[in-house]
N, C-alpha and C. Protein backbone atom coordinates (compact mmCIF):
# COMPACT_ATOMS: atom_id res chain seq x y z
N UNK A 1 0.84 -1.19 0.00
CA UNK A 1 0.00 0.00 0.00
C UNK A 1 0.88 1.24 0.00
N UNK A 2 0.68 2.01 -0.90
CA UNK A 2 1.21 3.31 -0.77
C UNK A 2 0.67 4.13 0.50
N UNK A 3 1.63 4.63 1.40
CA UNK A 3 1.75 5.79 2.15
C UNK A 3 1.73 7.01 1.57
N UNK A 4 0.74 8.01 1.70
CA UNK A 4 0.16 9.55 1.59
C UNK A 4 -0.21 9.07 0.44
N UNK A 5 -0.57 10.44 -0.06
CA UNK A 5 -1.27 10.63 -1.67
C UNK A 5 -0.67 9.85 -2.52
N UNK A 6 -1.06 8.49 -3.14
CA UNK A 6 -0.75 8.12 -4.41
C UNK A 6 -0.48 9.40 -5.46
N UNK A 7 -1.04 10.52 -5.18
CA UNK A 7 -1.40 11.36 -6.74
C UNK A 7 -0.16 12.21 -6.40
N UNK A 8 0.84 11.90 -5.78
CA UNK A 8 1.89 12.60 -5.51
C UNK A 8 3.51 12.19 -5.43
N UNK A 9 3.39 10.68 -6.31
CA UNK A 9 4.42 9.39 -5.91
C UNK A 9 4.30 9.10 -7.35
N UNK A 10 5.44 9.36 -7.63
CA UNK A 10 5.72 8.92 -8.83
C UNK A 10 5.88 7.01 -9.02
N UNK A 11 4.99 6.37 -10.46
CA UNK A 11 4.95 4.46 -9.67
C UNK A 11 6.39 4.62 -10.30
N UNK A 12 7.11 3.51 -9.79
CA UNK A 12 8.58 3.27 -9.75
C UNK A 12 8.38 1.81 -9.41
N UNK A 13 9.79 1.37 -10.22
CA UNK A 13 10.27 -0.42 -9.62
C UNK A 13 11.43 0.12 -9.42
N UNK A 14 12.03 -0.85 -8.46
CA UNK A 14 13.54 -0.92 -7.48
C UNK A 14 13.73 -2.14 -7.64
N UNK A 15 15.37 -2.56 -8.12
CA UNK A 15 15.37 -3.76 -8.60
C UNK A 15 16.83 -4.04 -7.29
N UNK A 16 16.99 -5.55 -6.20
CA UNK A 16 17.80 -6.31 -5.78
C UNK A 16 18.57 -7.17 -6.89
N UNK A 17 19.71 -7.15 -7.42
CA UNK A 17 20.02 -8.34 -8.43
C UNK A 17 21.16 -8.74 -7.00
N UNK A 18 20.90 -10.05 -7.02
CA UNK A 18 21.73 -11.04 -5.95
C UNK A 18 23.12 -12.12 -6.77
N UNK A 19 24.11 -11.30 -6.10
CA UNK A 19 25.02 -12.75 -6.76
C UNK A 19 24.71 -13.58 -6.60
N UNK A 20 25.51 -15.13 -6.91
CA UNK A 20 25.61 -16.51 -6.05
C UNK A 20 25.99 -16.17 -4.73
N UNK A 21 27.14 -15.19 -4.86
CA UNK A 21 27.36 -15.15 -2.92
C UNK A 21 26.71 -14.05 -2.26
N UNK A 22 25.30 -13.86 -2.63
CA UNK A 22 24.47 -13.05 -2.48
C UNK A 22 24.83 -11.69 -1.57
N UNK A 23 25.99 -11.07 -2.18
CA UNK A 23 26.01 -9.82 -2.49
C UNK A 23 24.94 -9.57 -3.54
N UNK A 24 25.04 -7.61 -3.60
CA UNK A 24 24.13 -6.92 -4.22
C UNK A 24 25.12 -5.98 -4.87
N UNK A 25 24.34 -6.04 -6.17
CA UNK A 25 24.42 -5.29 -7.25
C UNK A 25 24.42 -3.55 -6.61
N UNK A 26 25.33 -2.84 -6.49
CA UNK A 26 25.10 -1.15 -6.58
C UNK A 26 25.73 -0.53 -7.80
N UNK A 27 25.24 0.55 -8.23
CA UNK A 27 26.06 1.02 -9.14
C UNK A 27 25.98 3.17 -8.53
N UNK A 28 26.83 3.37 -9.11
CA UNK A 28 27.36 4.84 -8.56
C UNK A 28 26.37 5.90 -9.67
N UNK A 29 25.88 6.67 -9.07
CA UNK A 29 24.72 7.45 -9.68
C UNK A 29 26.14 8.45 -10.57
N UNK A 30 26.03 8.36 -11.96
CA UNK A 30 26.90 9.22 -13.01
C UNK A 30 27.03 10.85 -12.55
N UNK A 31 26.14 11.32 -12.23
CA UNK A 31 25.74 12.51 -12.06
C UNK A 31 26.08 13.22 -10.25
N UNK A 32 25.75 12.07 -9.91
CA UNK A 32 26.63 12.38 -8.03
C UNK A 32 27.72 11.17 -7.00
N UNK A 33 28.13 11.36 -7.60
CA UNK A 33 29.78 10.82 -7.40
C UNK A 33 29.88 9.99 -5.96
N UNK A 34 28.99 10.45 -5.07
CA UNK A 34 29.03 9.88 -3.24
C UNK A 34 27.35 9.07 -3.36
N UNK A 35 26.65 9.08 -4.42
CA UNK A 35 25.77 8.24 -4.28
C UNK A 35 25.39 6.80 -5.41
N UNK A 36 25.33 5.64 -4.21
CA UNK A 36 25.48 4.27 -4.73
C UNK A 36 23.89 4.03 -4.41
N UNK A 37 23.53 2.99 -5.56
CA UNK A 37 22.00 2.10 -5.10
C UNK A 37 21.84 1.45 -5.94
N UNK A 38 20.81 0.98 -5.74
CA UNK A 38 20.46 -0.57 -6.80
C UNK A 38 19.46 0.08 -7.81
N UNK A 39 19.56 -0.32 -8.83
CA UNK A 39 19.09 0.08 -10.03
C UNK A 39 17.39 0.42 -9.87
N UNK A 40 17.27 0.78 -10.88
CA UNK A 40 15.21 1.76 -10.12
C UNK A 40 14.90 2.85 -11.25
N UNK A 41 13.82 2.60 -11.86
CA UNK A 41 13.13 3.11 -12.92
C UNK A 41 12.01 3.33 -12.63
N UNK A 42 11.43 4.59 -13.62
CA UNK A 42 9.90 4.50 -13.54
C UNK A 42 9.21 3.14 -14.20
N UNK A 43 7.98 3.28 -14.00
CA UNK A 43 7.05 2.52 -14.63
C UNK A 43 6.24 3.47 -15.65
N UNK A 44 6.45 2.99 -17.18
CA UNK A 44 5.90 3.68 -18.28
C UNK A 44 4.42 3.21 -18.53
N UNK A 45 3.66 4.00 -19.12
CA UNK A 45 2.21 4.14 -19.34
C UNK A 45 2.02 2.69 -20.11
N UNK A 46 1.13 1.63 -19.66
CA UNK A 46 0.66 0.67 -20.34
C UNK A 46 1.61 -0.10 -20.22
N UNK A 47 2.58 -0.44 -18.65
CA UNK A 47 3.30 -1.51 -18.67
C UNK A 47 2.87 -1.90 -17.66
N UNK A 48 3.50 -3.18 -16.76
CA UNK A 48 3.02 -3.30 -15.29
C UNK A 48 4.73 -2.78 -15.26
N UNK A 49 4.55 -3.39 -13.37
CA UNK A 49 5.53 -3.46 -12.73
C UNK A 49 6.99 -4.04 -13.14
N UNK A 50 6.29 -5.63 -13.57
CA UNK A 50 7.23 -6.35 -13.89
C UNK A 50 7.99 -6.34 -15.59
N UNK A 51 7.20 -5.72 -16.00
CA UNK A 51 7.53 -5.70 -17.68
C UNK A 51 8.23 -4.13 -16.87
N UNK A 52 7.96 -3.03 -16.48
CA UNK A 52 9.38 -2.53 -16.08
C UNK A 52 10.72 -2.82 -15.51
N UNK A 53 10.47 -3.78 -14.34
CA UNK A 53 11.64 -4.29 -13.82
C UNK A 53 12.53 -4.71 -14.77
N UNK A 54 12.27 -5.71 -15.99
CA UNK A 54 13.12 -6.24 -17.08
C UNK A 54 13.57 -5.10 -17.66
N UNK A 55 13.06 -4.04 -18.34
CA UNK A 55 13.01 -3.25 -18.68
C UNK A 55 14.36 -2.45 -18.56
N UNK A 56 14.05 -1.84 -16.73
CA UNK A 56 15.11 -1.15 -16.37
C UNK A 56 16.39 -1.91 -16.33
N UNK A 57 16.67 -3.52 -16.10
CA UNK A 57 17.36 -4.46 -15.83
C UNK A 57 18.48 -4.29 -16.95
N UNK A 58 17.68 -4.28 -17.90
CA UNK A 58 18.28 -3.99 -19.72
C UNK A 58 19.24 -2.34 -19.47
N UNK A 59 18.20 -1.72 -18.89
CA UNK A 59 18.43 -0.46 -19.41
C UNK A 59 20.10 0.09 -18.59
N UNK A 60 20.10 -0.49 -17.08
CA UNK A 60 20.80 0.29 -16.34
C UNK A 60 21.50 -0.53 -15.87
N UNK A 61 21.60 -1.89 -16.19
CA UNK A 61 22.78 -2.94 -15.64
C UNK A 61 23.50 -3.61 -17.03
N UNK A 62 22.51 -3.69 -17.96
CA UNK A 62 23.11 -4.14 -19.64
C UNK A 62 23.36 -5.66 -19.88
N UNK A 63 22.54 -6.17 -18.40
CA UNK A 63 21.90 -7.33 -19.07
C UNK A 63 20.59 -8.00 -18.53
N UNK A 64 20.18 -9.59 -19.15
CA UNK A 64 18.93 -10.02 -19.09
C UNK A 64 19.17 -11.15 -18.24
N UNK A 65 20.57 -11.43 -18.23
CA UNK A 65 20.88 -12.57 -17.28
C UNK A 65 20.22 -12.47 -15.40
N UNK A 66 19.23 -12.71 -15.42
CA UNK A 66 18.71 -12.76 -14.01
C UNK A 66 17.29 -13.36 -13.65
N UNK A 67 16.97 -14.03 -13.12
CA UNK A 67 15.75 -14.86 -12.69
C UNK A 67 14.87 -14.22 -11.43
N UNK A 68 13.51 -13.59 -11.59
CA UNK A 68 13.11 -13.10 -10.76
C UNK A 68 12.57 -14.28 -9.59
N UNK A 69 12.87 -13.48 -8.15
CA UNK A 69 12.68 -14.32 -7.10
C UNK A 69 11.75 -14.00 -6.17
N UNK A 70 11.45 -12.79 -6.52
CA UNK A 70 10.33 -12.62 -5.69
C UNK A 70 10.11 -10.96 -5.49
N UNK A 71 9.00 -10.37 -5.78
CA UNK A 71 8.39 -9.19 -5.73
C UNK A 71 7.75 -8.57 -4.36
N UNK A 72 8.05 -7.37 -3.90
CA UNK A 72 7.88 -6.85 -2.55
C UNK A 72 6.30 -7.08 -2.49
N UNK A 73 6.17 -7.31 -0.69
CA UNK A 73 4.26 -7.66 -0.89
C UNK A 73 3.82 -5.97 -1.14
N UNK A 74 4.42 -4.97 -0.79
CA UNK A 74 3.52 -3.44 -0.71
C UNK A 74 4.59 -2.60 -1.60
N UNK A 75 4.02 -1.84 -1.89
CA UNK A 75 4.68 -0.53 -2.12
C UNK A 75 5.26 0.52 -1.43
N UNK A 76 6.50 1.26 -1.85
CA UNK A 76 7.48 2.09 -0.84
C UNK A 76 7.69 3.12 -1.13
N UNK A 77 7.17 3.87 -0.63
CA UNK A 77 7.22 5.29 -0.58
C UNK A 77 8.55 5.95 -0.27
N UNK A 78 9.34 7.00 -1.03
CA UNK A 78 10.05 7.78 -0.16
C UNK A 78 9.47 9.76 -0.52
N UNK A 79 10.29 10.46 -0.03
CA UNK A 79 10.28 11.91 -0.85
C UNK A 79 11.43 11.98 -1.11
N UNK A 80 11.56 12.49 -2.22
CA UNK A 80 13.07 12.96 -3.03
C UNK A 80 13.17 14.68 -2.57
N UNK A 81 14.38 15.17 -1.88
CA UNK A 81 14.23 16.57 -1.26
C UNK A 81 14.01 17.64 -3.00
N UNK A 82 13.43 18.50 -2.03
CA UNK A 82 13.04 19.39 -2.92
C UNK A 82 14.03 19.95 -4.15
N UNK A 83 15.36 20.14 -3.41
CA UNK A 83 16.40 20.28 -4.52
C UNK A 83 16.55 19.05 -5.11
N UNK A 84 17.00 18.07 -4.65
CA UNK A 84 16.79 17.28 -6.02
C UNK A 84 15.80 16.50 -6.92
N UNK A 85 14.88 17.01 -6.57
CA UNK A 85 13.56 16.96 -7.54
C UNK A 85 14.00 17.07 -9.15
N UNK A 86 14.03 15.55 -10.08
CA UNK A 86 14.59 15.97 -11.18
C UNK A 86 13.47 17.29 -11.78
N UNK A 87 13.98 18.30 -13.18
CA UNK A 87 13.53 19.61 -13.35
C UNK A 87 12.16 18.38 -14.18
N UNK A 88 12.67 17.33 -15.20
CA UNK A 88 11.45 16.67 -15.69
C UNK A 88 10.10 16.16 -15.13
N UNK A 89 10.03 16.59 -13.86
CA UNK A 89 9.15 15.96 -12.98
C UNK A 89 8.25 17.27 -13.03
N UNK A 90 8.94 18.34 -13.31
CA UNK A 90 7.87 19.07 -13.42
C UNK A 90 6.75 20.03 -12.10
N UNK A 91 7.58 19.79 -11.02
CA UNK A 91 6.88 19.84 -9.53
C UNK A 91 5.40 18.85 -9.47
N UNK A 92 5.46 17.82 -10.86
CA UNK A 92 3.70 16.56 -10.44
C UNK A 92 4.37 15.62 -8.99
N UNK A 93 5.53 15.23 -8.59
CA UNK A 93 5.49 14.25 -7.24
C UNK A 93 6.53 15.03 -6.47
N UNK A 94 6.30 14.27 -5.44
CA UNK A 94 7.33 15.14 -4.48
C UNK A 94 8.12 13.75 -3.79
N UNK A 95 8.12 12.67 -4.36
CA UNK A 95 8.90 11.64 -4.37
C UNK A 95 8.43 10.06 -5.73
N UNK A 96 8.76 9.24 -4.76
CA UNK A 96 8.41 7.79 -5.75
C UNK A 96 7.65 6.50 -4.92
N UNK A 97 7.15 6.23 -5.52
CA UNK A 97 6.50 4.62 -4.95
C UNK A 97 6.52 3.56 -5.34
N UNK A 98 7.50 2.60 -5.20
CA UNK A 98 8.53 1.80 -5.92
C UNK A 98 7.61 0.43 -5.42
N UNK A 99 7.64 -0.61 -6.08
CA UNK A 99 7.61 -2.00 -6.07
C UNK A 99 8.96 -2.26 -6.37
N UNK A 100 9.02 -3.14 -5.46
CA UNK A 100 11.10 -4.13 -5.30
C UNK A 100 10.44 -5.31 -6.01
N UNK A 101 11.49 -5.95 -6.73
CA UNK A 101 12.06 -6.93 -7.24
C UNK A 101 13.16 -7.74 -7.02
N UNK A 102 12.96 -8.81 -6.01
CA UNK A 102 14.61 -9.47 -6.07
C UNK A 102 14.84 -10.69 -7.38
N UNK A 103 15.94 -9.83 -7.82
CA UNK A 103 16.09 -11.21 -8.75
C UNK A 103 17.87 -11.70 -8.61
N UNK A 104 17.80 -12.98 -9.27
CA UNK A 104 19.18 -13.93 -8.58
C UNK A 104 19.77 -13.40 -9.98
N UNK A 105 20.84 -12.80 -9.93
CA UNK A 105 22.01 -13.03 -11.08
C UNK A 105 22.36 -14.02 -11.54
N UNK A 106 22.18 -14.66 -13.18
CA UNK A 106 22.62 -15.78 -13.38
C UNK A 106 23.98 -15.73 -14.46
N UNK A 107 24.27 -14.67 -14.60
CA UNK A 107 25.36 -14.29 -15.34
C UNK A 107 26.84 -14.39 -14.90
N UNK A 108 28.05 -13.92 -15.53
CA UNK A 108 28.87 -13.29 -14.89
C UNK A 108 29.16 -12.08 -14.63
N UNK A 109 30.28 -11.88 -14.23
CA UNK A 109 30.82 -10.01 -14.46
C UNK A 109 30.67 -9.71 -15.62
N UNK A 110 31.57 -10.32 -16.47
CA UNK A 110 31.65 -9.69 -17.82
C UNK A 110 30.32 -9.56 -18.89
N UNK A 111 29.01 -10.01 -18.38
CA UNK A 111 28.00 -10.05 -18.84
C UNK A 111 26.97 -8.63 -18.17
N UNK A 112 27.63 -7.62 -17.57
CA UNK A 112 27.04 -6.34 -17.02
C UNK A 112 27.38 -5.90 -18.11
N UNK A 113 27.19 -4.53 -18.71
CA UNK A 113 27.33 -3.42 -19.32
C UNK A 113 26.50 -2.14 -18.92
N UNK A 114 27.22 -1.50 -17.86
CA UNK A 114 26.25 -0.18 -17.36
C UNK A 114 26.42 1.19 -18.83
N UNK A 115 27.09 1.10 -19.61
CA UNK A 115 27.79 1.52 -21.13
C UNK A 115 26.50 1.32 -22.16
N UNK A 116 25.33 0.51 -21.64
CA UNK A 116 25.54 -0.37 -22.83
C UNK A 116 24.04 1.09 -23.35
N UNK A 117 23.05 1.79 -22.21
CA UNK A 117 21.98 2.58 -23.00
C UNK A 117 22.54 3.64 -22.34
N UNK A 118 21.63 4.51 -22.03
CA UNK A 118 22.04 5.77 -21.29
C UNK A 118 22.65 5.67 -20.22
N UNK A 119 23.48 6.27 -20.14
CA UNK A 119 24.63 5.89 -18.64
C UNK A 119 23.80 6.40 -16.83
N UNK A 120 23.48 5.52 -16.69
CA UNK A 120 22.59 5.84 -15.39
C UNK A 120 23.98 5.78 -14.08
N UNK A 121 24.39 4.58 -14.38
CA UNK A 121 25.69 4.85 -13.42
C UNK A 121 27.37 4.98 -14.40
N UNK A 122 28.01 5.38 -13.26
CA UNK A 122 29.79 5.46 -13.98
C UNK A 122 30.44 3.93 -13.25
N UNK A 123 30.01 3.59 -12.11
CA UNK A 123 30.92 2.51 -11.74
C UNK A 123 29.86 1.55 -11.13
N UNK A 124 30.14 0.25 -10.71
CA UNK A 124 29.56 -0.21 -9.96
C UNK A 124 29.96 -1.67 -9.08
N UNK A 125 29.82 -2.07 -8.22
CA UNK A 125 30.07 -3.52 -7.68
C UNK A 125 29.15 -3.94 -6.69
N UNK A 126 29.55 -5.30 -6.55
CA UNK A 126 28.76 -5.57 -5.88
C UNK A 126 29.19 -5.78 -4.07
N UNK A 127 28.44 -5.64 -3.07
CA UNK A 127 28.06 -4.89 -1.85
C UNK A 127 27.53 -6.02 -0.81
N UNK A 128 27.90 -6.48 0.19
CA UNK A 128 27.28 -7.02 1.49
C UNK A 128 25.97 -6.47 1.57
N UNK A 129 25.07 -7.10 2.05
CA UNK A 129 23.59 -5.97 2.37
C UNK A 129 24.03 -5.64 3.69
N UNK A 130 24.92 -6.32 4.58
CA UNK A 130 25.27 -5.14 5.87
C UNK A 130 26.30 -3.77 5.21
N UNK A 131 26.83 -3.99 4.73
CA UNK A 131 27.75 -2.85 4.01
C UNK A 131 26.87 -1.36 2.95
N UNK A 132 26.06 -2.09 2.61
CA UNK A 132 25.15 -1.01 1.86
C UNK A 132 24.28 -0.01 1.96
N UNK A 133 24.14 0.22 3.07
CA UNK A 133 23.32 1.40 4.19
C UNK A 133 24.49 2.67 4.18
N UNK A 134 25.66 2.20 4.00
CA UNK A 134 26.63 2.91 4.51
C UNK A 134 26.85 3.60 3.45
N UNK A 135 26.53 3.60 2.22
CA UNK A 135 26.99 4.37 0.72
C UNK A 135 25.54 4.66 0.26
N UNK A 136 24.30 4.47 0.71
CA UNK A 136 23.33 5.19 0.23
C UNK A 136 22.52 6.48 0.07
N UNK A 137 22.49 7.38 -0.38
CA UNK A 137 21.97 8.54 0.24
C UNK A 137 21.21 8.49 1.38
N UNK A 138 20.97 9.57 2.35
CA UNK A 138 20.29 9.27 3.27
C UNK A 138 18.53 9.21 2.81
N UNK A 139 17.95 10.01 2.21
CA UNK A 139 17.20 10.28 2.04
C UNK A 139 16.15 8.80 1.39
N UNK A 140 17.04 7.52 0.98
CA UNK A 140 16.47 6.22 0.39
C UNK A 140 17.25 5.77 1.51
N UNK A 141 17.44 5.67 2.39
CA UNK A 141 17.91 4.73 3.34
C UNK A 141 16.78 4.23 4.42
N UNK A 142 15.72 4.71 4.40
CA UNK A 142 14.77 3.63 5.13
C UNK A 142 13.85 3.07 4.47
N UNK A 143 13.99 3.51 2.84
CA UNK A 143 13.23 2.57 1.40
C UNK A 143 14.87 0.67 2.05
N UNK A 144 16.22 1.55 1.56
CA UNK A 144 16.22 0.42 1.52
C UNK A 144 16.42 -0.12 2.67
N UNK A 145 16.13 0.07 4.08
CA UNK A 145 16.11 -0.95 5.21
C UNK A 145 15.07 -1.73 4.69
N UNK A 146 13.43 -1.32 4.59
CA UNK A 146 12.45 -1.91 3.93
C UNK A 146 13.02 -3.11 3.15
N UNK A 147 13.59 -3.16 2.13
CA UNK A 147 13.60 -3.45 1.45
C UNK A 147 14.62 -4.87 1.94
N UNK A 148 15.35 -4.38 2.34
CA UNK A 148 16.48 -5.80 3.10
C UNK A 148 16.02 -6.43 4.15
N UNK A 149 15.05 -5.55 4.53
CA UNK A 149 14.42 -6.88 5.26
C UNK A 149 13.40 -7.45 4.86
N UNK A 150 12.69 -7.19 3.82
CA UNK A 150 11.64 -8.03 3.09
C UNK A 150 12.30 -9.11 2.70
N UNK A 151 13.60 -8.78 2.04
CA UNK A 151 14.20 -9.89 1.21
C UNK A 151 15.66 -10.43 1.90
N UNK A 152 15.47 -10.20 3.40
CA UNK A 152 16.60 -10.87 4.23
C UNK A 152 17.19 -11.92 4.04
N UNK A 153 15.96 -13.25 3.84
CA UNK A 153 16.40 -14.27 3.74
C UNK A 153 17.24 -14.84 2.38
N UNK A 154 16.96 -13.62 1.49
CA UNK A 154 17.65 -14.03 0.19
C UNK A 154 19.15 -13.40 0.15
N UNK A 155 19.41 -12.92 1.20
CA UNK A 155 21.10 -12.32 1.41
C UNK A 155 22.19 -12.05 2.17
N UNK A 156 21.01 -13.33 3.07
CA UNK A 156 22.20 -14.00 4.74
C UNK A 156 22.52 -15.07 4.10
């Protein structure tokens, strides 16, 4: 369930990709240099959730290699601060309301390409889920507590 006004939450998917040694996928936001997170797209008009998740998967990690494992039961609200409100948003949300996706990596390294569409991140690796609180902006850091503990058991 979305928290406050739906009509003010932009819909969004947030994607977990899990190694075998179930680390997590982060990649470094291109544009701000001190912020790391797991990949996360809108949801476009006349898709669901999950036909975005693949979607963004393609778009911002540069590959298809991954098996979905399981989808958050609710939806997660955060607010994005007022300054960084992207200018395309237009002042319509004053944050996002994301459905998570964990899916298992079935690839290797060399099967990423963050290069491969529009450069969403410059670097990326993969992260302990105790280690990953510690490089997230603050402002998504109790999206992703939510979120690690929905999907705890998939990354002890």
């Amino acid at each position: 369930m979305i928290r406050g006004r739906p009509e003010f939450y932009r819909r969004n998917v947030g994607l977990m990709l899990i190694a075998a040694d179930r680390r997590i996928f982060v990649g470094r936001r291109a544009k701000q240099p001190d912020a790391w997170q797991m990949p996360q797209g809108g949801i476009d008009d006349g898709e669901t959730a999950v036909e975005a998740a693949c979607r963004e998967l393609w778009e911002e990690v540069g590959t298809t290699r991954a098996l979905l494992l399981r989808e958050s039961a609710r939806w997660i609200t955060y607010d994005v601060p007022q300054a960084l409100r992207p200018a395309h948003w237009k002042g319509r949300w004053r944050g996002q309301a994301q459905k998570w996706f964990a899916l298992a990596f079935t690839g290797r390294d060399a099967d990423i390409d963050i290069a491969a569409h529009d450069r969403e991140f410059d670097a990326w690796q993969w992260q302990a889920a105790r280690d990953m609180l510690d490089h997230v902006v603050p402002f998504k850091r109790a999206v992703y507590q939510a979120v690690l503990k929905e999907f705890d058991d998939l990354v002890k």
